[in-house]
Protein backbone atom coordinates (compact mmCIF):
# COMPACT_ATOMS: atom_id res chain seq x y z
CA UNK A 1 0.00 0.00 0.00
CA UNK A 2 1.38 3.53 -0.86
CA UNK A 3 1.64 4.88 3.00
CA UNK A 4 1.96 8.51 1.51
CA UNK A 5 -2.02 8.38 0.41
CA UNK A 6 -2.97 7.70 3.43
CA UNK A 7 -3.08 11.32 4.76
CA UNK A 8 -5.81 11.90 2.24
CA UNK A 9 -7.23 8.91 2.89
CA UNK A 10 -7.81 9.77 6.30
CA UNK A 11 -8.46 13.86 5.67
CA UNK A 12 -11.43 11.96 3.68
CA UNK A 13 -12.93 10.12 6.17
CA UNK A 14 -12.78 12.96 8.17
CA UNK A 15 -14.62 14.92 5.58
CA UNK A 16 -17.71 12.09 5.38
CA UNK A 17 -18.01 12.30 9.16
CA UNK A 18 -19.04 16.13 8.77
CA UNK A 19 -21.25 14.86 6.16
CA UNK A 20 -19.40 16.95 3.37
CA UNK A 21 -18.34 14.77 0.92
CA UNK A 22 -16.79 16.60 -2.13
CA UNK A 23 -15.70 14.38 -4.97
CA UNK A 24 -16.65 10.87 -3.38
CA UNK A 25 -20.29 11.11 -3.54
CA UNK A 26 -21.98 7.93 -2.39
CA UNK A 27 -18.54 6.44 -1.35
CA UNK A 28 -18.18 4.64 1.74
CA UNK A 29 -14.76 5.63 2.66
CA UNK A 30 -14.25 3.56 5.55
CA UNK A 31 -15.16 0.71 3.85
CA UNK A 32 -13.28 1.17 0.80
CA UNK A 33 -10.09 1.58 3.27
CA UNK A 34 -10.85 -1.73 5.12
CA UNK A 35 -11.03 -3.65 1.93
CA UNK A 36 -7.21 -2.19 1.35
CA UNK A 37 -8.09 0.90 -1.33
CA UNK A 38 -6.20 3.71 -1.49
CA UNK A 39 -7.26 7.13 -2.90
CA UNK A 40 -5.04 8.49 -5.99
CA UNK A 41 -7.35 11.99 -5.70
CA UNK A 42 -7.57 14.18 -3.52
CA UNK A 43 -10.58 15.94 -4.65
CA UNK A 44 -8.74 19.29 -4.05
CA UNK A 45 -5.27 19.24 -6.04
CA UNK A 46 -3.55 17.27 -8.88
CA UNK A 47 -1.12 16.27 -6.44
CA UNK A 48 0.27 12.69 -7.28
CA UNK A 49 -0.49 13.23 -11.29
CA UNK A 50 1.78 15.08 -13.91
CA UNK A 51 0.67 16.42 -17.10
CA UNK A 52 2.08 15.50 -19.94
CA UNK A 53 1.71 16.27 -24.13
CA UNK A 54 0.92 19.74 -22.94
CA UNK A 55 1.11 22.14 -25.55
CA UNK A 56 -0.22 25.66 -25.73
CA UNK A 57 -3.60 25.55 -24.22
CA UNK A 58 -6.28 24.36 -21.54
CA UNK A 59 -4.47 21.91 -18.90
CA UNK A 60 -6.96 19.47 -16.99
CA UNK A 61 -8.36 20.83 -13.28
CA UNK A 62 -10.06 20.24 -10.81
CA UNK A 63 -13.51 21.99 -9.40
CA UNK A 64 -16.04 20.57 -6.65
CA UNK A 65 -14.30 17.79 -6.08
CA UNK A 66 -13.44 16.36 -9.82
CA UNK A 67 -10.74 16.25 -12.53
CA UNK A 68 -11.97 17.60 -15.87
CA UNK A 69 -10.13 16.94 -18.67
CA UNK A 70 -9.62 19.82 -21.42
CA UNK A 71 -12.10 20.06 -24.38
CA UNK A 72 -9.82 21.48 -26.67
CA UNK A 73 -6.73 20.02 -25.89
CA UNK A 74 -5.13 16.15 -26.11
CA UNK A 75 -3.24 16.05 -23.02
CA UNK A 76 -2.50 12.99 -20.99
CA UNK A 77 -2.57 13.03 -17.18
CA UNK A 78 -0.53 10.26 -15.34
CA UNK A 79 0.32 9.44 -11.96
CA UNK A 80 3.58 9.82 -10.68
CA UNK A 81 3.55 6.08 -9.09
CA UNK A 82 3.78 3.09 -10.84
CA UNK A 83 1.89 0.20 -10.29
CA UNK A 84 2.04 -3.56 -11.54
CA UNK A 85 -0.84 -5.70 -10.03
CA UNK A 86 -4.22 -4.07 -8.97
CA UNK A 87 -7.99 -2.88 -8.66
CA UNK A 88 -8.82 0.41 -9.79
CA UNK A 89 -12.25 2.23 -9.03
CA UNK A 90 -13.49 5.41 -10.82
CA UNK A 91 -16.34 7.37 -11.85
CA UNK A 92 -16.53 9.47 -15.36
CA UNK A 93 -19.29 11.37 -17.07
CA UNK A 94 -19.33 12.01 -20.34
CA UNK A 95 -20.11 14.74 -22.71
CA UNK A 96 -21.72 14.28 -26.14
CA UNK A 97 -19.38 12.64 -28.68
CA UNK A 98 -16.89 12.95 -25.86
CA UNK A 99 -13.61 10.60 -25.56
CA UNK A 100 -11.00 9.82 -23.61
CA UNK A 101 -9.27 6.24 -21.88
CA UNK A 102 -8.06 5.31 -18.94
CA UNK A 103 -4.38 4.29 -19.03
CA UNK A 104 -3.15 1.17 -17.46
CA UNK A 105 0.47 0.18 -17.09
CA UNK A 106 1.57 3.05 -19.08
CA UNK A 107 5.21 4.24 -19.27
CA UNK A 108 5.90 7.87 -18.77
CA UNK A 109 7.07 9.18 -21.68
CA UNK A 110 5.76 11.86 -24.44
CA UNK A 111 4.34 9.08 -27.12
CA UNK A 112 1.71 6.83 -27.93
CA UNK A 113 0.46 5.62 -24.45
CA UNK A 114 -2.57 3.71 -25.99
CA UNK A 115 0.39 1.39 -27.74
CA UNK A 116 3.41 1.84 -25.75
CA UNK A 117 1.10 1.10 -22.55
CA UNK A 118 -2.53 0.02 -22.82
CA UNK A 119 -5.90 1.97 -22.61
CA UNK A 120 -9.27 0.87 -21.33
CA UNK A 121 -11.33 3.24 -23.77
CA UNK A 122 -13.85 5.92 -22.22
CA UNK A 123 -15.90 6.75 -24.64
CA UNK A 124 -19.65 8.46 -26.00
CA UNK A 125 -20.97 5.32 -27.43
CA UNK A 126 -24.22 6.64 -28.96
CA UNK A 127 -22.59 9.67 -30.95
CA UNK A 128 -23.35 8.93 -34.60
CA UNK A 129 -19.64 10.10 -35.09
CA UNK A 130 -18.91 6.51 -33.75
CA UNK A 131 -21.14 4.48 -35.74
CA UNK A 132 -18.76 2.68 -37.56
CA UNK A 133 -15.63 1.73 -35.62
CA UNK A 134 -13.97 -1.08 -34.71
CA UNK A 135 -15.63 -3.55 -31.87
CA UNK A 136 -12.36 -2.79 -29.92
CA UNK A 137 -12.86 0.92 -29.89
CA UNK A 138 -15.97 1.05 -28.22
CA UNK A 139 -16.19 2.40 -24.28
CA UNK A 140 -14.52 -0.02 -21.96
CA UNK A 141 -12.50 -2.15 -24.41
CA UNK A 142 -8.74 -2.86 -23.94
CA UNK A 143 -8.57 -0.67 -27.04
CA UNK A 144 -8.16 -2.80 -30.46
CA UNK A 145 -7.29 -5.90 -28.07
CA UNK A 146 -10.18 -6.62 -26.20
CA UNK A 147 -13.76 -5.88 -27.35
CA UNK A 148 -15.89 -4.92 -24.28
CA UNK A 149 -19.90 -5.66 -24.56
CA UNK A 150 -21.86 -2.83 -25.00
CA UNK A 151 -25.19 -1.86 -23.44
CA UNK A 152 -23.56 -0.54 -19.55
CA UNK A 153 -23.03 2.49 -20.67
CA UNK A 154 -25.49 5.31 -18.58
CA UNK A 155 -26.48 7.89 -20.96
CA UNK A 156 -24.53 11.25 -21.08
CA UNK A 157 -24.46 13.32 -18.71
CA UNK A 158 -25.27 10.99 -16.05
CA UNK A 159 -21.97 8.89 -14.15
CA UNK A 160 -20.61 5.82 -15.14
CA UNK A 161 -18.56 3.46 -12.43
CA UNK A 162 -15.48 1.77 -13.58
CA UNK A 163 -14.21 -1.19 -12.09
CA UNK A 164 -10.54 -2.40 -13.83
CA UNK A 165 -8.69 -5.31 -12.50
CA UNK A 166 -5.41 -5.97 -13.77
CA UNK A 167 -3.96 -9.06 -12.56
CA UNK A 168 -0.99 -10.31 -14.59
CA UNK A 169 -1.65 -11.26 -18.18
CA UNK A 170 -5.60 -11.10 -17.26
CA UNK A 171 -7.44 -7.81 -17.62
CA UNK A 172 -11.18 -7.55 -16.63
CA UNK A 173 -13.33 -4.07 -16.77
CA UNK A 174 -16.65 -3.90 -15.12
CA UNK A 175 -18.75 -0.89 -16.08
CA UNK A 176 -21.99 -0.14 -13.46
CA UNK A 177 -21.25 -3.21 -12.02
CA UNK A 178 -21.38 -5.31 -15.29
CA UNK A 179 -18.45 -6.94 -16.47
CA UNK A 180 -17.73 -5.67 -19.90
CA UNK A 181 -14.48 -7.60 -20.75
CA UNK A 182 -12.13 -10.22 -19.04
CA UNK A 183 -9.56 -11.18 -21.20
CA UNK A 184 -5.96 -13.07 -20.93
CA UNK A 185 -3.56 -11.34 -23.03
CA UNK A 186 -1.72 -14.69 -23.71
CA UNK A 187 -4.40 -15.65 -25.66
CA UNK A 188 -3.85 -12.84 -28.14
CA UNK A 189 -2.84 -14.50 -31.29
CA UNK A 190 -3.52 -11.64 -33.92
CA UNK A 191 0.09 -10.53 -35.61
CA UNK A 192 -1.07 -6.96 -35.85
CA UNK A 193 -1.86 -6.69 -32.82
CA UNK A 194 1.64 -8.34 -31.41
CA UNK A 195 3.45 -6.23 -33.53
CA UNK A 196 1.43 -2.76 -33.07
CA UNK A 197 0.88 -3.08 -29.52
CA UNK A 198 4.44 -3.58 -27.26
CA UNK A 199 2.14 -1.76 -24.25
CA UNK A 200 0.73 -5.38 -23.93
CA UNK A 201 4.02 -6.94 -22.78
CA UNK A 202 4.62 -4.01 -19.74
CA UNK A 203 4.38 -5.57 -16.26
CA UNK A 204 4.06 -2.22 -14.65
CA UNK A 205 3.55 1.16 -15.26
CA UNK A 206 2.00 4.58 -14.37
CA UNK A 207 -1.75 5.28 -14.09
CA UNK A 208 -3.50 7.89 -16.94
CA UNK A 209 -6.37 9.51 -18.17
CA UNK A 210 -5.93 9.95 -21.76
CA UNK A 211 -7.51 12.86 -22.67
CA UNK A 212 -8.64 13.10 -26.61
CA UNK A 213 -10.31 16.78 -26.97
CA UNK A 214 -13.27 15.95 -25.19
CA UNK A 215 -14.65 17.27 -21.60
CA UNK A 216 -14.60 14.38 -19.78
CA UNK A 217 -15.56 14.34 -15.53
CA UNK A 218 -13.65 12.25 -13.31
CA UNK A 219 -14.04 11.52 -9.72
CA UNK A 220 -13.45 8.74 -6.89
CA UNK A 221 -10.87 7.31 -8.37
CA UNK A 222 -9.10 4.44 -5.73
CA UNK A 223 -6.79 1.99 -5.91
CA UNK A 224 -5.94 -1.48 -3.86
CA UNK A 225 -2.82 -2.70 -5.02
CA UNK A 226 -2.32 -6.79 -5.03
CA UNK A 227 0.62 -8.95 -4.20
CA UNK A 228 2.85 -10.64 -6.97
CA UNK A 229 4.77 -13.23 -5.84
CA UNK A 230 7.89 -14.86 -7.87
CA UNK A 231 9.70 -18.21 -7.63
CA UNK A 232 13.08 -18.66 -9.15
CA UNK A 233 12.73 -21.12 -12.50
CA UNK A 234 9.04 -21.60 -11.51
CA UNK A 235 7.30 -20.18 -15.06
CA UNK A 236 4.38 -17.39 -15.29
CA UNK A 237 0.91 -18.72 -16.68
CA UNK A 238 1.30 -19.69 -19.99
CA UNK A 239 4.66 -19.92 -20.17
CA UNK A 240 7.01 -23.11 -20.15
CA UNK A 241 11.18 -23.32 -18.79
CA UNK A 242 13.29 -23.42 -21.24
CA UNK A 243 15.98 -23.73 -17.98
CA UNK A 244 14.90 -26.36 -14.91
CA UNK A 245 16.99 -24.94 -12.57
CA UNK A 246 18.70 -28.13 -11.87
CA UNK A 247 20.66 -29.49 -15.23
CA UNK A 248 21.24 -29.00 -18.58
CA UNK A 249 18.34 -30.89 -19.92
CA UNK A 250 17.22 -29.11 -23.29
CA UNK A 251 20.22 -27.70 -24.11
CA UNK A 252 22.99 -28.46 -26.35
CA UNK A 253 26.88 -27.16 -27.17
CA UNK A 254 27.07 -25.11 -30.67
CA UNK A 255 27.74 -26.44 -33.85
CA UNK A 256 29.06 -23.81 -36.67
CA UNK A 257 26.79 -21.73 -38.08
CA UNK A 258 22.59 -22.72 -39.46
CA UNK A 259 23.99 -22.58 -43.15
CA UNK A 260 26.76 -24.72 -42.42
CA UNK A 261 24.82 -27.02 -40.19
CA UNK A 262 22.53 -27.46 -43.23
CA UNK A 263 25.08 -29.04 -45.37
CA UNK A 264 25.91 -31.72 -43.08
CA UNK A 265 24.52 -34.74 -43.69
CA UNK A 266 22.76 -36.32 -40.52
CA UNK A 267 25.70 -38.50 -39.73
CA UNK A 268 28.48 -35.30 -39.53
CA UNK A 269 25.26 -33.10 -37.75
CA UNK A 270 25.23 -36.05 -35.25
CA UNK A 271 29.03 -36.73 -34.25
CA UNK A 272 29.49 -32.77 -34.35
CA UNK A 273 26.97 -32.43 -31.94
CA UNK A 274 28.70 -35.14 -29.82
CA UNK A 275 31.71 -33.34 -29.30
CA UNK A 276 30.09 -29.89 -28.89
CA UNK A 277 28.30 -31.57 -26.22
CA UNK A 278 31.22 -32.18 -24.06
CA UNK A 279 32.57 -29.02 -24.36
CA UNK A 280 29.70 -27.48 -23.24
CA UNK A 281 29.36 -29.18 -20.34
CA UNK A 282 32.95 -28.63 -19.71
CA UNK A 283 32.19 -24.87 -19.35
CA UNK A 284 28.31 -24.85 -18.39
CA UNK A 285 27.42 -25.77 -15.38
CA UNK A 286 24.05 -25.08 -12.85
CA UNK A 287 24.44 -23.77 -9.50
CA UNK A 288 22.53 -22.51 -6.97
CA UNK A 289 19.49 -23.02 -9.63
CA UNK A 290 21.74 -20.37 -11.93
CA UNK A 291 23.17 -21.68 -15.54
CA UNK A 292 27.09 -20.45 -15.70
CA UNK A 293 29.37 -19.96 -17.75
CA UNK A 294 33.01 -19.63 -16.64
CA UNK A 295 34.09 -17.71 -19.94
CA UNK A 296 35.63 -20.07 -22.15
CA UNK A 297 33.55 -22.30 -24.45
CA UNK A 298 30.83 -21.78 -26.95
CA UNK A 299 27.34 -20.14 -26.90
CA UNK A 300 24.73 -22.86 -25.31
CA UNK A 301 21.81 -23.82 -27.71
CA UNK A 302 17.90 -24.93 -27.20
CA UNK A 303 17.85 -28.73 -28.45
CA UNK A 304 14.18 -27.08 -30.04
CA UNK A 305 14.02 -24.96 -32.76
CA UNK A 306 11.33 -22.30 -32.34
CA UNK A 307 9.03 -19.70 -34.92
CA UNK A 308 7.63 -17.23 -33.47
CA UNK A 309 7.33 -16.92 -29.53
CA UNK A 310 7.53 -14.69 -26.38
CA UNK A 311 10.87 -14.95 -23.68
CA UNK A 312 11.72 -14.16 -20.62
CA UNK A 313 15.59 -14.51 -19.87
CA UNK A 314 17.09 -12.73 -16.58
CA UNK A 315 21.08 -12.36 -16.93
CA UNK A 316 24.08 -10.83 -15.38
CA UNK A 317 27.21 -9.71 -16.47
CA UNK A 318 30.51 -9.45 -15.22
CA UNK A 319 32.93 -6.07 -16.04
CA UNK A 320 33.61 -5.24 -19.00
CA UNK A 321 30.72 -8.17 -19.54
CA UNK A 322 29.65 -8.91 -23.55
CA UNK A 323 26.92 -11.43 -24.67
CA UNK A 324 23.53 -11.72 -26.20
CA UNK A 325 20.71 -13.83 -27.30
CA UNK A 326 20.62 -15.46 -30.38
CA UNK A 327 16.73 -15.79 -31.68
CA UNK A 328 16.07 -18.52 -34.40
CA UNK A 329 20.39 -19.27 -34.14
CA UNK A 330 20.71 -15.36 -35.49
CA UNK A 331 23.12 -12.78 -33.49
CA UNK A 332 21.53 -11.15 -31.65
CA UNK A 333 19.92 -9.11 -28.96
CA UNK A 334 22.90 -8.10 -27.38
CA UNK A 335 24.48 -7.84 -23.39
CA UNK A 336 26.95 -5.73 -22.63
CA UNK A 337 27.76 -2.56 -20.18
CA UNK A 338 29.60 0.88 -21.24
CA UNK A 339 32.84 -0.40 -20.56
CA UNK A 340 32.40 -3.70 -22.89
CA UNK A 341 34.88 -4.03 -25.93
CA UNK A 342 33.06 -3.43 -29.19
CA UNK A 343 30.88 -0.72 -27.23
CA UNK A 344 29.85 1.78 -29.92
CA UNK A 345 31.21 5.01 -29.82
CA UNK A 346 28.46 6.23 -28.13
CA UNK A 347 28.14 3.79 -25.66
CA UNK A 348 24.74 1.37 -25.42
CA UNK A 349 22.48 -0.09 -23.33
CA UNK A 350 21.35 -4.01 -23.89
CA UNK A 351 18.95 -4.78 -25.38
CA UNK A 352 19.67 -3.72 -29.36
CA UNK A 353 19.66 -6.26 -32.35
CA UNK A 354 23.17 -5.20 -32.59
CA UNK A 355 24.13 -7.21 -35.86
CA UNK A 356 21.43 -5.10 -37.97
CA UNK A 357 22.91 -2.84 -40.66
CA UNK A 358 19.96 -1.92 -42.07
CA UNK A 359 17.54 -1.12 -39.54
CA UNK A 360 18.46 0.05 -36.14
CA UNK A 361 21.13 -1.55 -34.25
CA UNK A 362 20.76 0.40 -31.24
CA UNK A 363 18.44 0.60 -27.86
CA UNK A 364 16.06 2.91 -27.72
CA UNK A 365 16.89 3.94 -23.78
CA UNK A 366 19.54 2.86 -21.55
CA UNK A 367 17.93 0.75 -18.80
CA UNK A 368 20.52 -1.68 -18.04
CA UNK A 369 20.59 -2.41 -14.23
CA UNK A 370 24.49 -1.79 -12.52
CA UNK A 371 27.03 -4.34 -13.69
CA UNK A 372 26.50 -7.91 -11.18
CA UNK A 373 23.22 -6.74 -10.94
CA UNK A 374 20.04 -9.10 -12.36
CA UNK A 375 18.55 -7.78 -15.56
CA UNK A 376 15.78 -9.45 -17.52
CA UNK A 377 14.68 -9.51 -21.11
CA UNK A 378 11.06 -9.98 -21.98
CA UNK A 379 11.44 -10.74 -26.20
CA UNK A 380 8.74 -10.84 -28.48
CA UNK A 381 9.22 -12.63 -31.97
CA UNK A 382 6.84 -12.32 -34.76
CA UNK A 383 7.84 -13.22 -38.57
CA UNK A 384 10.88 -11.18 -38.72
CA UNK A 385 10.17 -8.31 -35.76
CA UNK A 386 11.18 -8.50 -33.07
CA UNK A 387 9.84 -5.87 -29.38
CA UNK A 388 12.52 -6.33 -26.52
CA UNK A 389 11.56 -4.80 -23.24
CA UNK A 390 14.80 -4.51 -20.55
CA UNK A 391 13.70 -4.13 -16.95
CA UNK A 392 10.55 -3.10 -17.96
CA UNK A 393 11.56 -0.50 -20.22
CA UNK A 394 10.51 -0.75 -24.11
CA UNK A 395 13.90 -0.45 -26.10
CA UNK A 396 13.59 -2.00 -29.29
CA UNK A 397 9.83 -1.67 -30.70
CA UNK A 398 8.78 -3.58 -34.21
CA UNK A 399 12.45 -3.66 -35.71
CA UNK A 400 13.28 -6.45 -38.30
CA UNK A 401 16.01 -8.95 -36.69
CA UNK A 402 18.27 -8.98 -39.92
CA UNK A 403 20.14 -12.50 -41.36
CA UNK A 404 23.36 -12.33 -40.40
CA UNK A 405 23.95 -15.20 -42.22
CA UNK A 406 23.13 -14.79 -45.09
CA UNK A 407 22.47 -11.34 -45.38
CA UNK A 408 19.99 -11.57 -48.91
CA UNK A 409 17.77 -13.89 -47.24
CA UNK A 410 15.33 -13.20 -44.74
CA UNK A 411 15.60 -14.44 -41.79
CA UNK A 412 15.20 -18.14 -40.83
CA UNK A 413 11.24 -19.03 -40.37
CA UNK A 414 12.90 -21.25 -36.92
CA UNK A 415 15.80 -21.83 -35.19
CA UNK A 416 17.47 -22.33 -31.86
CA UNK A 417 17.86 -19.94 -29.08
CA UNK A 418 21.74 -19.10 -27.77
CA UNK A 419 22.79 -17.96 -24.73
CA UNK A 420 26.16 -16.26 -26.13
CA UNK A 421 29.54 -16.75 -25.05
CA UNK A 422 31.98 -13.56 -25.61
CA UNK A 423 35.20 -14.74 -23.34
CA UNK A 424 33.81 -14.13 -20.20
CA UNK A 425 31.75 -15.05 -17.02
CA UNK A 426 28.07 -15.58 -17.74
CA UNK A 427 24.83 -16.20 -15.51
CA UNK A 428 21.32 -16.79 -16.53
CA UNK A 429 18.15 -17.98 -14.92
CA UNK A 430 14.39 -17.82 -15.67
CA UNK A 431 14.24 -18.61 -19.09
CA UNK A 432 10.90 -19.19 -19.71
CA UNK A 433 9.31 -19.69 -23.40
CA UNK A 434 5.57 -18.82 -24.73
CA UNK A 435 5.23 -20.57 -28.37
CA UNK A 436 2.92 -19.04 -30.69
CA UNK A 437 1.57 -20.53 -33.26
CA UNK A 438 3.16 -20.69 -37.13
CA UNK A 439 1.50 -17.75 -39.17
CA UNK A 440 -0.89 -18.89 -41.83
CA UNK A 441 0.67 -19.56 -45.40
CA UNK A 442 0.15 -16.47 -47.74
């Protein structure tokens, strides 16, 4: 629980006892606080919210107890706390034709929050404006992901009670106490979506109200924040271990290169293997449920090939500490700090597809945690793009993971994952795997 909203929490309460209520009409306070909510509103200030995309113009406010958000203006307001599991409460009335969306999990930065984060849509169904859209644009859908049903809505002018839960991969919205959608993001499927939508792969983020050039009212807004709990090598829903904890089962040494290992015949592929085999092992090993590496060897391979999927890899680097992670056997999303050989001459963070020469080889922020420190990768791989989050932080978005190989093909439809070895110490633990299934045949 955020211990610095309790103040206003309390000043509240205090406020109900004296029978003046401001913005949390018909909210029993001291109920909402024994059931573990917090309030993210004062009903007085903005404190606890920034606004950002402000440009020359109305800003949002607050009067009688409620946030309005600009008509003539697109500005986002966001919290300055970040959450990862939890229940929020709010109230909104709408205008006619108005819109705006309620942020969840969004990063704060100046660009496209609805994609870069997600959005739970607010928005005047009824207007004839909005006849023809999408079902996944329609008030209370996880916009273009999940459709909500339709028919909660009050009319306008009159308030409307939002309910979101956001509990891992599963997202469910009750509007007026109907629930609208309740979805599992793992079992989004849709390409476009995967590709156009990295906000759907953020464990945490900040709280916003999106605003869209509409007068939107907002009040009562609460929040009761729930507990995530994590075992080492123990998988999320959905996902399987690549990495037991325990032994190298599933993995395999290196042998040359995918168009080399094409040309073997099964015979050579199988004796090759043999020998890479003990070498690996001869520079692998698990401990204390962590793979290592001890700096000498080669890069250690999935016995699976896989297409398209979704990873999670924590790792840790020595000084001066280079690596990466080969997707479908191709170099590579890459691990390094400042101080690594090879470091461009501005110096990058992990996390770029470092081999590409003709799109971007570089991360998009620096987010690397301090050298010995854990950091984790959360990949996404569809057809040739490729989304890598690092700690959290989005920092290669949509960008085509190039054949290094052979650099006029595409690349490979599947392959192995490496862990790779660049002459020095390695560790790695929770590798976890989500397949997706093969794209349809144009």
């Amino acid at each position: 629980m955020n211990t610095l909203m309790q103040p206003m929490l309390a000043a509240l309460v205090s406020l109900a006892s004296a029978g003046r209520l401001l913005a949390h009409q018909d909210v029993d306070l001291i109920e909402l606080k024994n059931e573990g909510f917090v309030s993210l509103f004062d009903g007085k200030t903005l404190d606890g919210w920034t606004e950002i995309h402000k440009r020359p113009g109305p800003s949002y406010s607050v009067t009688d107890g409620v946030i309005a958000s600009p008509a003539k203006a697109g500005n986002d307001l966001v919290t300055d706390q970040t959450f990862t599991d939890y229940i929020l409460r709010m109230d909104f009335k709408l205008t006619p034709g108005a819109n705006n969306g309620v942020g969840i999990r969004v990063p704060f930065e100046t660009n496209d929050l609805t994609y870069s984060g997600n959005e739970v849509q607010i928005l005047d169904d009824d207007d004839p404006q909005y006849a023809h859209l999408e079902p996944g644009q329609y008030c209370g859908s996880l916009y273009k992901i999940f459709a909500a049903k339709r028919g909660a809505l009050n009319k306008v002018g009159q308030w409307n009670h939002y309910e979101i839960s956001v509990m891992g991969r599963r997202i469910k919205v009750a509007l007026n106490e109907q629930t609208i959608v309740d979805g599992n993001l793992n079992d989004v499927m849709n390409r476009e979506v995967l590709r156009g939508h990295p906000g759907m792969l953020r464990e945490s983020g900040h709280i916003a109200l999106l605003g869209h050039w509409s007068y939107v009212e907002f009040r009562n807004i609460f929040i009761k924040e729930l507990p995530r709990t994590e075992a080492d090598n123990t998988p999320p829903d959905g996902f399987t271990p690549l990495f037991n904890g325990h032994d190298l089962d599933g993995w395999k040494g290196l042998v040359a290169d995918p168009p080399a290992r094409a040309k073997m015949s099964a015979d050579e592929l199988a004796a090759a293997q043999a020998k890479a085999g003990e070498r690996m092992r001869a520079h692998w090993q698990v401990q204390d449920g962590m793979l290592v590496f001890d700096g000498q060897g080669d890069n250690l391979c999935t016995t699976r090939d896989y297409g398209d999927f979704e990873m999670l890899v924590d790792w840790k680097i020595a000084p001066k500490g280079d690596s990466g992670i080969y997707l479908r056997g191709t170099p590579q999303v890459q691990i390094w700090e400042t101080n690594s050989p090879g470091q461009f001459a501005k110096p990058d963070g992990s996390g770029g597809l470092y081999n590409d020469q003709k799109n971007n080889p570089h991360a998009l922020a620096y987010a690397d945690h301090p050298v010995g420190e854990w950091n984790r990768f959360r990949i996404l791989m569809v057809g040739e793009k490729v989304h890598v989050f690092l700690n959290g932080q989005c920092v290669v978005r949509d960008t085509t993971l190039e054949n290094y190989w052979e650099p006029d093909k595409p690349i490979y439809p599947t392959g192995q994952i490496e862990l790779q070895n660049h002459g020095g110490p390695l560790w790695f633990k929770n590798i976890y795997l989500r397949a997706l299934p093969a794209a349809d045949a144009p």
